[in-house]
N, C-alpha and C. Protein backbone atom coordinates (compact mmCIF):
# COMPACT_ATOMS: atom_id res chain seq x y z
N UNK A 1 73.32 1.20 55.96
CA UNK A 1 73.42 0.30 54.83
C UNK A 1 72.04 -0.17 54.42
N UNK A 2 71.77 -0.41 53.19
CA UNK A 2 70.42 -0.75 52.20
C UNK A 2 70.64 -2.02 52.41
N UNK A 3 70.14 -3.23 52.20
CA UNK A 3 69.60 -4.39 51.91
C UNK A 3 68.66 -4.89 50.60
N UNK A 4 68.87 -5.13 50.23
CA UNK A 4 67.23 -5.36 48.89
C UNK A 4 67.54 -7.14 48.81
N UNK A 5 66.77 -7.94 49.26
CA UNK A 5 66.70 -9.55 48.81
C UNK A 5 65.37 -9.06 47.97
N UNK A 6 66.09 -9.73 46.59
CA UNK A 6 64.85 -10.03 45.40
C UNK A 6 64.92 -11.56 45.38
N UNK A 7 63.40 -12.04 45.65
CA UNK A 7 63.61 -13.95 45.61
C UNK A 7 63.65 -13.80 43.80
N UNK A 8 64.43 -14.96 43.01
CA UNK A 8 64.05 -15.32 41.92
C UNK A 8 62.82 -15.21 41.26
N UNK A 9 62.32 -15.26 39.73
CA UNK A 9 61.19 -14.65 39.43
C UNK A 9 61.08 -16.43 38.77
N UNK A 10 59.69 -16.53 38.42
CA UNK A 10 58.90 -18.22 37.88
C UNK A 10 59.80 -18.77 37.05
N UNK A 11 60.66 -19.79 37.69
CA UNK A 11 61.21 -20.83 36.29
C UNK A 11 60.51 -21.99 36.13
N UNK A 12 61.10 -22.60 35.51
CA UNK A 12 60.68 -23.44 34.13
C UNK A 12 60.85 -25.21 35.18
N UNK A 13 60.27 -26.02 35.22
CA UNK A 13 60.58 -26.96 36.26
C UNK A 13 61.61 -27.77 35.05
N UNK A 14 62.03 -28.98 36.27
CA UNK A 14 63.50 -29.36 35.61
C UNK A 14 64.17 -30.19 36.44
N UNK A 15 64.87 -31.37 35.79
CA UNK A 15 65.44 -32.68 36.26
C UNK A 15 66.32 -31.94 37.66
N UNK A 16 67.81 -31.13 36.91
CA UNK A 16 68.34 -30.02 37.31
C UNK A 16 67.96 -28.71 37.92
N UNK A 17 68.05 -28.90 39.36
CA UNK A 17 67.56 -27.40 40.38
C UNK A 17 68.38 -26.17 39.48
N UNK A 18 69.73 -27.07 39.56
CA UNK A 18 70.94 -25.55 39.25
C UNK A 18 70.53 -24.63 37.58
N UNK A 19 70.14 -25.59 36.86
CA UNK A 19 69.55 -25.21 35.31
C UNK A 19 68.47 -25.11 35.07
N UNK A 20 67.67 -24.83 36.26
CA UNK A 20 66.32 -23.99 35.93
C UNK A 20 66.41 -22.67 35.23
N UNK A 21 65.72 -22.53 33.87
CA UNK A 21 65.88 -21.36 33.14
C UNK A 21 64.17 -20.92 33.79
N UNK A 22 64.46 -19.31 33.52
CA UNK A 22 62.93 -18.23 34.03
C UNK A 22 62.21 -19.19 32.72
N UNK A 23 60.31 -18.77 33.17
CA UNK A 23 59.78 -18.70 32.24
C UNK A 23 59.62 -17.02 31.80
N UNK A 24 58.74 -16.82 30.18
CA UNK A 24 58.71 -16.09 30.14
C UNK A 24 57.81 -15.27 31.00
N UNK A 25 56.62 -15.68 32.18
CA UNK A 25 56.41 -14.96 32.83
C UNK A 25 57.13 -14.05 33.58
N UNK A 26 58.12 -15.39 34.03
CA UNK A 26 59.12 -14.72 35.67
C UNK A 26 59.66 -13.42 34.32
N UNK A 27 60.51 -13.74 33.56
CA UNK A 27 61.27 -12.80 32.84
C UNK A 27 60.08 -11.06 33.02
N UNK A 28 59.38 -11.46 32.42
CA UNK A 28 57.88 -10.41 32.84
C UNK A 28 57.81 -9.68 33.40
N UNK A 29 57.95 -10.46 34.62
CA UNK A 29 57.50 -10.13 36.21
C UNK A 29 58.69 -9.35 36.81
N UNK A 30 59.99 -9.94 36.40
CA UNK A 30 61.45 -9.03 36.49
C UNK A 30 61.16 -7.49 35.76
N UNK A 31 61.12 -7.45 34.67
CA UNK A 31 60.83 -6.55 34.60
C UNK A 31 59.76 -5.50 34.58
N UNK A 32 58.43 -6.41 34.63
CA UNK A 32 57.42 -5.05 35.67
C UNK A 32 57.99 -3.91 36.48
N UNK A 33 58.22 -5.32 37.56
CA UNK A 33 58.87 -4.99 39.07
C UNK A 33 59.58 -3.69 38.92
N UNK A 34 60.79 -3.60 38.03
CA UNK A 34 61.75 -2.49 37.47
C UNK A 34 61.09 -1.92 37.16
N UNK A 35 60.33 -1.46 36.34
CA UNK A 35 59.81 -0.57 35.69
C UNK A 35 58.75 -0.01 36.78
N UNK A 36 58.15 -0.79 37.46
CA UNK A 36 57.22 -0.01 38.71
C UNK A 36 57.87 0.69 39.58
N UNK A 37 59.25 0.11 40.14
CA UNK A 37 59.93 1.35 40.61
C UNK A 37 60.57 2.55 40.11
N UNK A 38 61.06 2.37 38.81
CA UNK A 38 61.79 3.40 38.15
C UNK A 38 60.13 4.38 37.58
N UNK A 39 58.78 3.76 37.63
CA UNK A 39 58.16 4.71 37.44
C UNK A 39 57.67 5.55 38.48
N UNK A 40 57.88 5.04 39.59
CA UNK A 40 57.19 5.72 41.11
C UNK A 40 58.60 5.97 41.69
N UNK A 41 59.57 6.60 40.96
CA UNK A 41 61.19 7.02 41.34
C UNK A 41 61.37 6.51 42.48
N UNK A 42 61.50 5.18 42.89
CA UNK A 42 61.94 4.62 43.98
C UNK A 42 63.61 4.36 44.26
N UNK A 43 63.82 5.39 44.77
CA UNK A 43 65.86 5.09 44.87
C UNK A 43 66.21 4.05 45.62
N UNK A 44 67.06 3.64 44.68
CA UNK A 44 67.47 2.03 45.47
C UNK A 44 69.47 2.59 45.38
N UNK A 45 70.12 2.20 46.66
CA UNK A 45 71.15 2.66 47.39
C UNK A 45 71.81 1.20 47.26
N UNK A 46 72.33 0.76 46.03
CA UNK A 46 72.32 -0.61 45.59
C UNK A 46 73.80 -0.49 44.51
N UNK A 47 75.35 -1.02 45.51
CA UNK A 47 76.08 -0.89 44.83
C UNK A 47 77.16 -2.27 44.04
N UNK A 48 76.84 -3.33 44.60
CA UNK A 48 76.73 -4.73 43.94
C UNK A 48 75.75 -5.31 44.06
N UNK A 49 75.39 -6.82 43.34
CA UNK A 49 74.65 -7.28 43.06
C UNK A 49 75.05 -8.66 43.48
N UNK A 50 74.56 -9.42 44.33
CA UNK A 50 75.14 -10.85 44.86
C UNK A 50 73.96 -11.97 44.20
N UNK A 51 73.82 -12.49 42.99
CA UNK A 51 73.22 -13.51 42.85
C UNK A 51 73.54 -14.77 43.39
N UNK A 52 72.74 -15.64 43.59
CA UNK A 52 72.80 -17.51 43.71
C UNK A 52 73.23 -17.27 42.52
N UNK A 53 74.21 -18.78 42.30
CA UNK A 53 75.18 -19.02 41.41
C UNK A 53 73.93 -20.10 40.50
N UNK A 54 72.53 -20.22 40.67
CA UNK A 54 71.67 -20.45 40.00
C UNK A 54 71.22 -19.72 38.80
N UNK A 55 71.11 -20.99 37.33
CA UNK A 55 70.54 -20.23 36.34
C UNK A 55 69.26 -19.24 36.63
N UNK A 56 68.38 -19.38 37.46
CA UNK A 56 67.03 -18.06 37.87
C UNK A 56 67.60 -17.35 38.06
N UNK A 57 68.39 -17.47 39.12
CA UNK A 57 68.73 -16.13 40.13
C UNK A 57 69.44 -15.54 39.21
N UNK A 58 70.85 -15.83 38.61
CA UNK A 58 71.66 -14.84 37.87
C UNK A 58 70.47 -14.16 36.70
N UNK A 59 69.74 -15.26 35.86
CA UNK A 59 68.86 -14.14 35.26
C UNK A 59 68.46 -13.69 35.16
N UNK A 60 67.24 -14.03 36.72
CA UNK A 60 66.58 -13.05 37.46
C UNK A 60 67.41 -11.36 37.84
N UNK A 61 68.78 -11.67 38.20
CA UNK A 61 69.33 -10.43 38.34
C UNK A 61 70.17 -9.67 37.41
N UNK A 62 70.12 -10.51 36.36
CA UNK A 62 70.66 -9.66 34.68
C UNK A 62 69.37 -8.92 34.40
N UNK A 63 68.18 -9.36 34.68
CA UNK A 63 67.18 -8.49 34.03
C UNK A 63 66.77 -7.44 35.05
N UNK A 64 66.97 -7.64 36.53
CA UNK A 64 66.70 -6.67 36.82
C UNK A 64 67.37 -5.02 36.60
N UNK A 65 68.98 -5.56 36.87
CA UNK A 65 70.26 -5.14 36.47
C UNK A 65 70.13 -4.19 35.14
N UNK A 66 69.38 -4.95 34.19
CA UNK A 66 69.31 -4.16 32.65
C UNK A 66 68.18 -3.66 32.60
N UNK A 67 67.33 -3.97 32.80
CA UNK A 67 65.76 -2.90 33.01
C UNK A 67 65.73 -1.45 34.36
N UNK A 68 66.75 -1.81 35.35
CA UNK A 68 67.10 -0.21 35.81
C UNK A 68 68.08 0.34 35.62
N UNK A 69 69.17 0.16 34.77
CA UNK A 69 69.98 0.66 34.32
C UNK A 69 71.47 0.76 35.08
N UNK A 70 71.51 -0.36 35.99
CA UNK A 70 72.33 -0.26 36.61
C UNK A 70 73.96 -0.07 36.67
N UNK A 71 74.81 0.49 36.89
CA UNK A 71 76.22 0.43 36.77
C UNK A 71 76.93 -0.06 37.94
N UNK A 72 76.83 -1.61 38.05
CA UNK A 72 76.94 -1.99 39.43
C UNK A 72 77.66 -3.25 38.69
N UNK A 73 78.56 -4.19 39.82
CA UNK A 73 79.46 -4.81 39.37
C UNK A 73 78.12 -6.39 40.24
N UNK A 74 77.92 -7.42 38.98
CA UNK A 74 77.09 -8.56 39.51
C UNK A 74 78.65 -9.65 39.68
N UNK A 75 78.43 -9.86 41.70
CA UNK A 75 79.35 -10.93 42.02
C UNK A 75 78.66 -11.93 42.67
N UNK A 76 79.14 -13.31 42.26
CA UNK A 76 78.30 -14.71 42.26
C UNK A 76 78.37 -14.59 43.80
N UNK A 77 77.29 -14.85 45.20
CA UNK A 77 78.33 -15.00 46.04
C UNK A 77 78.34 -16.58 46.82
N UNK A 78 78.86 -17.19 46.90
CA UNK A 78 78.63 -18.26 47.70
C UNK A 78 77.91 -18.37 49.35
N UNK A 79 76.80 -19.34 49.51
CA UNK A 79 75.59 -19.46 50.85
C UNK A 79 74.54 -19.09 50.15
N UNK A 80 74.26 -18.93 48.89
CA UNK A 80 72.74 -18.49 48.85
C UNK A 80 72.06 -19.63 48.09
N UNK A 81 72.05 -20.78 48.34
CA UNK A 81 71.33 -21.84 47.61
C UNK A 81 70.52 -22.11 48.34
N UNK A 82 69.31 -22.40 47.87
CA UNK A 82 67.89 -22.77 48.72
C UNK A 82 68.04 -23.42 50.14
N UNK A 83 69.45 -24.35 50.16
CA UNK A 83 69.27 -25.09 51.13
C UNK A 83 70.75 -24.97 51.93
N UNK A 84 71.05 -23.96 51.42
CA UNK A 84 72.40 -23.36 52.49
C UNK A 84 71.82 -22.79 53.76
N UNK A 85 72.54 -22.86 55.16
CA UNK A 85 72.52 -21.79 55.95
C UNK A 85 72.77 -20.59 56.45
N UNK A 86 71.46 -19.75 56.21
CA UNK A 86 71.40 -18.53 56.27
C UNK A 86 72.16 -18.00 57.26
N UNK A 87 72.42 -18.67 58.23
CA UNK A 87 73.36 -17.35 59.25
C UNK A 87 74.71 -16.84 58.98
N UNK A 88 75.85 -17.93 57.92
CA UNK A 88 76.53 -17.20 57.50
C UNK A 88 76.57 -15.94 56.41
N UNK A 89 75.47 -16.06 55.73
CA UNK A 89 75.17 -15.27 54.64
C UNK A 89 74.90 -13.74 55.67
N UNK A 90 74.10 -14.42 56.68
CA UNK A 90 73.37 -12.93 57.65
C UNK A 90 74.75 -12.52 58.22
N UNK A 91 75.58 -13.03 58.57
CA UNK A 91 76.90 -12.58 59.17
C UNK A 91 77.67 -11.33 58.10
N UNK A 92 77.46 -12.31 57.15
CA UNK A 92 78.31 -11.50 56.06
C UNK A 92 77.79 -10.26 55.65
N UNK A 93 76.54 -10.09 55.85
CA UNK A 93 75.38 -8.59 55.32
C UNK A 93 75.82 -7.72 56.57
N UNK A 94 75.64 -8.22 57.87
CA UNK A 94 75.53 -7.66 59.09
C UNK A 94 77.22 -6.83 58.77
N UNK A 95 78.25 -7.66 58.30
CA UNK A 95 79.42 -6.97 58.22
C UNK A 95 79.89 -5.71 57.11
N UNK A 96 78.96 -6.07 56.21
CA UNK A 96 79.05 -5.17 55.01
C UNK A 96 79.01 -4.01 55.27
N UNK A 97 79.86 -2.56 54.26
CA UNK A 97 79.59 -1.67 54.56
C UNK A 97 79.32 -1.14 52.96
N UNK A 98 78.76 -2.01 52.08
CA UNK A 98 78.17 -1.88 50.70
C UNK A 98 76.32 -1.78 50.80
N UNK A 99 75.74 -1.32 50.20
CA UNK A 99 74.20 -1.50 49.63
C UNK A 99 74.13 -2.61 48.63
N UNK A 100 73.69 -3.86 49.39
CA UNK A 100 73.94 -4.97 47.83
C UNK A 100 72.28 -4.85 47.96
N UNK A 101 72.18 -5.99 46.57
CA UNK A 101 70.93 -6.55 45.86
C UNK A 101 71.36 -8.44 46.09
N UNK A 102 70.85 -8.66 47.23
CA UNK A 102 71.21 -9.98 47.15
C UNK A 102 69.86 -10.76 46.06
N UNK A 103 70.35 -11.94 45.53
CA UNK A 103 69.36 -12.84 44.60
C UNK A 103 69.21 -13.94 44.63
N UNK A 104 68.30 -14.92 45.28
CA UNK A 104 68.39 -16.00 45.71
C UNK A 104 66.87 -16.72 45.99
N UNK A 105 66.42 -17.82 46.82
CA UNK A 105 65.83 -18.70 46.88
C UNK A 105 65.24 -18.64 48.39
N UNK A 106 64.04 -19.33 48.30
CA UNK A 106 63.38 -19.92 49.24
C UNK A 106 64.15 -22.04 49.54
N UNK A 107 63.89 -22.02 50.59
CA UNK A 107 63.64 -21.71 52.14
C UNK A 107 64.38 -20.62 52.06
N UNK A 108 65.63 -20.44 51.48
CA UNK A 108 67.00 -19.52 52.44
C UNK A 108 66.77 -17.99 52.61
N UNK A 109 66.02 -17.34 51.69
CA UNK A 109 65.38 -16.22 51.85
C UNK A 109 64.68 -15.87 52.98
N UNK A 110 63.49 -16.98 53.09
CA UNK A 110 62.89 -16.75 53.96
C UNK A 110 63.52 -16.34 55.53
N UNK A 111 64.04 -17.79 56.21
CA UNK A 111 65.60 -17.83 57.03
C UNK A 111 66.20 -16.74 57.23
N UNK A 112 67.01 -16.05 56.24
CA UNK A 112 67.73 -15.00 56.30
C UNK A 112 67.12 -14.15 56.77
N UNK A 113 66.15 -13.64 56.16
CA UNK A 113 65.27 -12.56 56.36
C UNK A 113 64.64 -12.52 57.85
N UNK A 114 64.28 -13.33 58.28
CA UNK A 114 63.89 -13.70 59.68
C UNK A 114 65.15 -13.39 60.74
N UNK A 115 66.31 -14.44 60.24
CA UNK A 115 67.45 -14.29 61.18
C UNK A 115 67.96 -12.74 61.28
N UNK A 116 67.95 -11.84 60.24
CA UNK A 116 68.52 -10.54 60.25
C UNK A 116 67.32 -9.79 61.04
N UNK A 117 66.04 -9.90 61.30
CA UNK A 117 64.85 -9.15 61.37
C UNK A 117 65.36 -9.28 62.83
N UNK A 118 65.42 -10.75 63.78
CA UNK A 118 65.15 -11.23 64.56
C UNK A 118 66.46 -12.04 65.97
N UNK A 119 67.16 -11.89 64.71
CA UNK A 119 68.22 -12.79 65.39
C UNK A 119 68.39 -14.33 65.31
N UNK A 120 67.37 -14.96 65.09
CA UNK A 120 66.61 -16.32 64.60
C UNK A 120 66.35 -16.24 63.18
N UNK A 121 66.62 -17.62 63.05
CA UNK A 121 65.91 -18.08 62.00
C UNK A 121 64.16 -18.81 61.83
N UNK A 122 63.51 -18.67 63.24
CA UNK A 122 62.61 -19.28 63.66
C UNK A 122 61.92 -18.32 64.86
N UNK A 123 60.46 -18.16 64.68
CA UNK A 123 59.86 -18.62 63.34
C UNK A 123 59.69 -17.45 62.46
N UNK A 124 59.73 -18.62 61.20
CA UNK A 124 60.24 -17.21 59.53
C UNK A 124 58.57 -16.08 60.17
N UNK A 125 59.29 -15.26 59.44
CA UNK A 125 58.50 -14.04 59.74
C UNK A 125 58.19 -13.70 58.40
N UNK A 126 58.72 -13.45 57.37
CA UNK A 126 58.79 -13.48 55.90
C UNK A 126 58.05 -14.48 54.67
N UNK A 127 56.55 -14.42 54.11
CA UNK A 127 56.38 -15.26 53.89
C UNK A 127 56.95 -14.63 52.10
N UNK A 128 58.38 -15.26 51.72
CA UNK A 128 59.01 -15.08 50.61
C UNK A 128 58.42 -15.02 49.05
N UNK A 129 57.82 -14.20 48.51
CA UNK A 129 57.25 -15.12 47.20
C UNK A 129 58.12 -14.48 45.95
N UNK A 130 57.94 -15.38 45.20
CA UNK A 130 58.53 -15.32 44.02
C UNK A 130 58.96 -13.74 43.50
N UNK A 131 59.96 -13.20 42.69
CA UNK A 131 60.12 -11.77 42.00
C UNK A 131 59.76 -10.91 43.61
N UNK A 132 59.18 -11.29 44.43
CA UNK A 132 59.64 -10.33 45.67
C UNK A 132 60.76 -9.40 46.04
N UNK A 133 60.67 -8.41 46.63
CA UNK A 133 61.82 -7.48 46.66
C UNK A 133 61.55 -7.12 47.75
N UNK A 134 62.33 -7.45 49.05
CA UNK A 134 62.57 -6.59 50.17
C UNK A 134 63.57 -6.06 50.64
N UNK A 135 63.50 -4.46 50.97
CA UNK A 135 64.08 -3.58 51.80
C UNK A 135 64.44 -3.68 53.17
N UNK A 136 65.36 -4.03 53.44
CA UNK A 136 65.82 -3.89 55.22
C UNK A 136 66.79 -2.36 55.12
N UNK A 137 67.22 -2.21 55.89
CA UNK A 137 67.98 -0.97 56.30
C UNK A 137 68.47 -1.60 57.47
N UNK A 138 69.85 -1.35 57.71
CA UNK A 138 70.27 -1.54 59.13
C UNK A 138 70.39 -0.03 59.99
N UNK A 139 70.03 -0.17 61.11
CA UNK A 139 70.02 0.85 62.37
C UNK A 139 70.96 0.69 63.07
N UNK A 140 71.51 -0.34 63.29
CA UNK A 140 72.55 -0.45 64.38
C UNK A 140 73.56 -1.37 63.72
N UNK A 141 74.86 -1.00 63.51
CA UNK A 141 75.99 -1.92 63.57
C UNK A 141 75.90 -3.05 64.66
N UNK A 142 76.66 -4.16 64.31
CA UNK A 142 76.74 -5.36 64.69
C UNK A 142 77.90 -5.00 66.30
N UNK A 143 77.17 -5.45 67.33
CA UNK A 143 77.90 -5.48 68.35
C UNK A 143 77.52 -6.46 69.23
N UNK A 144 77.98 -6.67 70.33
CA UNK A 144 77.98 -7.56 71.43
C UNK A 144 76.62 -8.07 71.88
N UNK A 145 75.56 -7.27 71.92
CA UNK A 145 74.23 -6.96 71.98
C UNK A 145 73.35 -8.52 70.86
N UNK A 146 73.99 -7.08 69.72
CA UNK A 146 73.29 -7.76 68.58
C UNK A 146 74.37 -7.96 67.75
N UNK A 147 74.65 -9.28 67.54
CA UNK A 147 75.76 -9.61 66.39
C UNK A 147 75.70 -9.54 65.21
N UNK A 148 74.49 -9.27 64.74
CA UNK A 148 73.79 -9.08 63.13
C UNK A 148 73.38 -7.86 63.34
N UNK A 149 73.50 -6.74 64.10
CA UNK A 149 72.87 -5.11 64.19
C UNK A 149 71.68 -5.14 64.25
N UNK A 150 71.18 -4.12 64.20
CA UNK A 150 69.28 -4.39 64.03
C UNK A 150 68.93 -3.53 63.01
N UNK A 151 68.03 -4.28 62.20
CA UNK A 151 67.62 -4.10 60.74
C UNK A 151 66.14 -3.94 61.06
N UNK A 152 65.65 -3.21 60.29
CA UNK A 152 64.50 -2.45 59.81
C UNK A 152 63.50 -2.90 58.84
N UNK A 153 62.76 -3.34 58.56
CA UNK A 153 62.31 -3.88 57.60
C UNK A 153 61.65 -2.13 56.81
N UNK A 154 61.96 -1.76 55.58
CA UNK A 154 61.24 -0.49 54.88
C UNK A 154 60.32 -1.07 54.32
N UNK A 155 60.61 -1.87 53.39
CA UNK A 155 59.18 -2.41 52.41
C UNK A 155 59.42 -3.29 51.59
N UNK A 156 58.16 -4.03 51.09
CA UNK A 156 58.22 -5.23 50.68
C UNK A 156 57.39 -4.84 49.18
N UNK A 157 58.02 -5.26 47.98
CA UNK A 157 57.05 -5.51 47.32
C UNK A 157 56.76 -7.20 46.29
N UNK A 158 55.26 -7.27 46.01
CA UNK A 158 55.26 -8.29 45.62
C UNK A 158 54.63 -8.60 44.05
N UNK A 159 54.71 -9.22 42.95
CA UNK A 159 54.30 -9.33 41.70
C UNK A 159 52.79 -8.61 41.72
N UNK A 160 51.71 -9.44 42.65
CA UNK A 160 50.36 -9.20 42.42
C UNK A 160 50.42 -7.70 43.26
N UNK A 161 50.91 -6.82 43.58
CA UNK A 161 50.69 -5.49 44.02
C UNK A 161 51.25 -4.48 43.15
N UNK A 162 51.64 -5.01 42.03
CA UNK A 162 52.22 -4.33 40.90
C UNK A 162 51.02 -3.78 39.74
């Protein structure tokens, strides 16, 4: 199974966390990102799309969604808010037998990413930045051992390496 966490791309600051709209950078930067992979044919094994139920994140992942052309079904999923805990979210990946595009936030990105790498959430190993896109791969199904399987980190990319 694929993995891809894309953190949200630059919004707009705001009274309201949940109604942060992108600026037009982040919007930008979403679609660079797309377009740098679809120009260096990078196959992404990506068959839903799990945004934060956040205005960034969902737009962050409509644009990624429409700049690679995707035919993939975007479902809201609940645990991915900045300040949810990541281990149920990591439970739920570890169980999957889909390639999602999860879309979401720091701290919880970070967290996740660590807890699936590691087993822990501590200490983050992931330093998360903005329009980021990382690749895990899992190697091992979830067993007695390892209850989250063991995941792979493939690659990371970030705005300024674009």
């Amino acid at each position: 199974m694929n993995l891809y966490l894309l953190r949200h791309a630059e919004a707009e600051p705001g009274d309201s966390d949940s109604d942060r709209r992108l600026t037009r950078k982040g919007e930008k930067q979403t679609e660079q990102l797309a377009k740098f992979l679809r120009k260096h044919e990078v196959e992404l094994d990506i068959r839903e799309i799990w945004p934060s139920p956040l205005v960034r994140a969902v737009a962050t992942a409509e644009i990624f969604k429409k700049e690679l052309g995707l035919d993939v079904p975007l479902l809201e999923a609940p645990g991915l808010r900045p300040e949810d805990d990541p281990r149920p979210m990591a439970l739920r990946l570890a169980c999957s037998r889909k390639s999602v595009l999860v879309v979401g936030h720091n701290p919880h990105f970070e967290l996740l990413a660590s807890c699936l790498l590691s087993g822990s959430t501590t200490p983050v190993l992931i330093d998360f930045k903005k329009t980021g896109l990382l690749h895990l791969e899992r190697a091992e199904e979830p067993g007695r051992a390892r209850p989250l399987g063991h995941w792979i980190l493939s690659w990371y990319l970030i705005p300024k390496l674009l």
